[in-house]
C-alpha atoms as a PDB file:
ATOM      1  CA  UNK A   1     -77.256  18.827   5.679  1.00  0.00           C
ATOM      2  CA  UNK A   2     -75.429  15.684   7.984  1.00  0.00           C
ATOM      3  CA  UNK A   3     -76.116  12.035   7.400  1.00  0.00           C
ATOM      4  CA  UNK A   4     -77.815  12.487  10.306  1.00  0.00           C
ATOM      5  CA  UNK A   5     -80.000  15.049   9.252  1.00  0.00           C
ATOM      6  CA  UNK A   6     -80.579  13.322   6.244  1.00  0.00           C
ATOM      7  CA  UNK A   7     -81.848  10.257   7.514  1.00  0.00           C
ATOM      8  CA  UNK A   8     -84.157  12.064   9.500  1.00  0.00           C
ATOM      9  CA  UNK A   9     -85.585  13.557   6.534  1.00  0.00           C
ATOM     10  CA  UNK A  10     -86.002  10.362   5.092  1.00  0.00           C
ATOM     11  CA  UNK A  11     -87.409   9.141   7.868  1.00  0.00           C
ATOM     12  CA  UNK A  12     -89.695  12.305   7.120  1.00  0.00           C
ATOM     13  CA  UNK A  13     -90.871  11.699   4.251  1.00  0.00           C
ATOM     14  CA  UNK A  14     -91.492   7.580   4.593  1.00  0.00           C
ATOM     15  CA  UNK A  15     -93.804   9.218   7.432  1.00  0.00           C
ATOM     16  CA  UNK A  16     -95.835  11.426   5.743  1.00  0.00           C
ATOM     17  CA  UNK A  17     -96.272   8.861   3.042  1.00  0.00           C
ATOM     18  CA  UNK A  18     -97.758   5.869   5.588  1.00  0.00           C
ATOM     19  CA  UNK A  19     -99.360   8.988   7.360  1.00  0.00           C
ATOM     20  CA  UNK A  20    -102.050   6.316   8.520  1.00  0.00           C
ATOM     21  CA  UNK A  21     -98.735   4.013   9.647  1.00  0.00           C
ATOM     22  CA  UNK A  22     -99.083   4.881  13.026  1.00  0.00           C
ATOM     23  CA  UNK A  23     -96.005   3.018  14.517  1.00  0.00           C
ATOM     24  CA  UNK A  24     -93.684   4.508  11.428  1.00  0.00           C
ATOM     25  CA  UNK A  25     -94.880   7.707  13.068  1.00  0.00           C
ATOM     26  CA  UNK A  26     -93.636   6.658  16.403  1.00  0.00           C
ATOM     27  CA  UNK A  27     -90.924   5.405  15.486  1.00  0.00           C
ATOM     28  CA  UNK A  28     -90.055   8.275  13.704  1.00  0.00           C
ATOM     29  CA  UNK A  29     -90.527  10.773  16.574  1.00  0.00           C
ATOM     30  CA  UNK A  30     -88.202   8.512  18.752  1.00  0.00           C
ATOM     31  CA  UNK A  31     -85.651   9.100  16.283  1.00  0.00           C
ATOM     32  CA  UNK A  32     -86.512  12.730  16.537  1.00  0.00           C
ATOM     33  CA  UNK A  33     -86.491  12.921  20.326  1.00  0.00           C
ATOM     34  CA  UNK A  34     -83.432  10.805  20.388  1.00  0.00           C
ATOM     35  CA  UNK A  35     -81.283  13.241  18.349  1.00  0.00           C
ATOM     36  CA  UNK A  36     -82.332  15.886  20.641  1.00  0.00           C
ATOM     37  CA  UNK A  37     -81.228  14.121  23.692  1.00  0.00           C
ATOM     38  CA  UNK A  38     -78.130  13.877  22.470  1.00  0.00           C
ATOM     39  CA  UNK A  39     -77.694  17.550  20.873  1.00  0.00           C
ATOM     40  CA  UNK A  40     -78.794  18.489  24.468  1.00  0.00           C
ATOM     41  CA  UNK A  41     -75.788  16.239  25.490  1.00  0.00           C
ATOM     42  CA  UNK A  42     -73.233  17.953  23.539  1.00  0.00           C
ATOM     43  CA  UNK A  43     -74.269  20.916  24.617  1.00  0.00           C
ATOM     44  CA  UNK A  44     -73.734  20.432  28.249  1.00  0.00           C
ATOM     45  CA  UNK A  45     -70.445  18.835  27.235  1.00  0.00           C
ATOM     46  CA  UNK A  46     -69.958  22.330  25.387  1.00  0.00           C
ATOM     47  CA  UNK A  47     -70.794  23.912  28.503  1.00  0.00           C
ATOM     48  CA  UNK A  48     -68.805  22.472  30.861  1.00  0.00           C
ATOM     49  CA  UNK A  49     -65.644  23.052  28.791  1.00  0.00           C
ATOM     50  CA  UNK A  50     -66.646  26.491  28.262  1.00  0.00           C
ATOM     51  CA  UNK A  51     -67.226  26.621  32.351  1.00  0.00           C
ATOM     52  CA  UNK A  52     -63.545  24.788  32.933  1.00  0.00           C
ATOM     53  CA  UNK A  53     -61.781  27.303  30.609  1.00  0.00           C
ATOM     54  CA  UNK A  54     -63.555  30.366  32.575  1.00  0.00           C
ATOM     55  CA  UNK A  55     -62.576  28.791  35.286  1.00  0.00           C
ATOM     56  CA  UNK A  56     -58.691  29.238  34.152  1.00  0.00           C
ATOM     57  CA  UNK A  57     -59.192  32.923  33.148  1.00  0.00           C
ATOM     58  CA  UNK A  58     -60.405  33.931  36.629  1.00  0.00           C
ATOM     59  CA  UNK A  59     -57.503  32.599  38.005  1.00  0.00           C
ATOM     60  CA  UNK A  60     -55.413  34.252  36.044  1.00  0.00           C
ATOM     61  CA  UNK A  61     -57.121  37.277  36.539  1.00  0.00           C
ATOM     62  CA  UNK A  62     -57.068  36.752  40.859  1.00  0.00           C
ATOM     63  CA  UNK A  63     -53.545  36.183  40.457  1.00  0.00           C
ATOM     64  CA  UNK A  64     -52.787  39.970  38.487  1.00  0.00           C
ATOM     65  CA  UNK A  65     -55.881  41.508  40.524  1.00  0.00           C
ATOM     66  CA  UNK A  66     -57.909  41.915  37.742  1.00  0.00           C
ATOM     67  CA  UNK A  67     -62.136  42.110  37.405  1.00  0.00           C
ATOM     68  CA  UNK A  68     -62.999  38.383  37.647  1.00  0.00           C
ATOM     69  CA  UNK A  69     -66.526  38.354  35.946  1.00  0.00           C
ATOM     70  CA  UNK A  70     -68.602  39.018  33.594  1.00  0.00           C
ATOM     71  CA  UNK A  71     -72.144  39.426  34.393  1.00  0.00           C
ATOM     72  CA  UNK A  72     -74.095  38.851  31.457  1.00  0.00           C
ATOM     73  CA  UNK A  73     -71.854  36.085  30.052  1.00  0.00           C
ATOM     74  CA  UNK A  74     -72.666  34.451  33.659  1.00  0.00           C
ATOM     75  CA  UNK A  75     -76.441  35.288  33.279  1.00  0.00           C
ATOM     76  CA  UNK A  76     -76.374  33.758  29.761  1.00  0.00           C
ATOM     77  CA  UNK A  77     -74.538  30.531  30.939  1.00  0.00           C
ATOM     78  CA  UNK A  78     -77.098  30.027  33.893  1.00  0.00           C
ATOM     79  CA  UNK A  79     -80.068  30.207  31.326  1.00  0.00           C
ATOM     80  CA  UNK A  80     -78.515  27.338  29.321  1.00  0.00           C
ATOM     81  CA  UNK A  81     -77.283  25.298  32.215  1.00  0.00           C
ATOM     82  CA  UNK A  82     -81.276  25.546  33.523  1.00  0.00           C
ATOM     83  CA  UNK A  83     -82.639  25.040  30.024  1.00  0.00           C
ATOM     84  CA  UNK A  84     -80.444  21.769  29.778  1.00  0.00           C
ATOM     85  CA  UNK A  85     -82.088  19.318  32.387  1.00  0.00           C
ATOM     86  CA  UNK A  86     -81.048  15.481  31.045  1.00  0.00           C
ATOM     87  CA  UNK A  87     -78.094  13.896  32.767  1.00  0.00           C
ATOM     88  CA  UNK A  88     -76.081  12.721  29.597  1.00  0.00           C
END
């Protein structure tokens, strides 16, 4: 488990305990949505690399007349590039 992860579950459990606390509460799902946000950033960081280095392998490929895609791994790329909708 990361620090991060940890102090989430901390965070948790401090929660649960003041259950009737409701700004802990809040304040813990802020954390909560906040570490999404930025898992959904480093995924579209992940993405774009992944779309940059695709990028270089079609060239290659256009350059020795080679098949340039891939369906499904374009299909599954579109999905996550849809399901990832925050500007980071």
């Amino acid at each position: 488990m990361s620090s991060h992860q940890s102090k989430n579950m901390d965070k948790l459990n401090q929660a649960i305990a003041g259950a009737n606390d409701t700004a802990t509460e809040k304040a813990f799902l802020d954390d909560i949505r906040q570490s999404i946000d930025t898992v959904d950033c480093e995924i579209q960081t992940l993405i774009n690399n992944r779309a940059k280095l695709a990028q270089q392998v079609a060239a290659v490929k256009k350059n020795n007349t080679l098949s340039i895609t891939r369906l499904p791994t374009i299909a599954i790329l579109f999905f996550i590039a849809l399901s990832v909708k925050r500007k980071c």
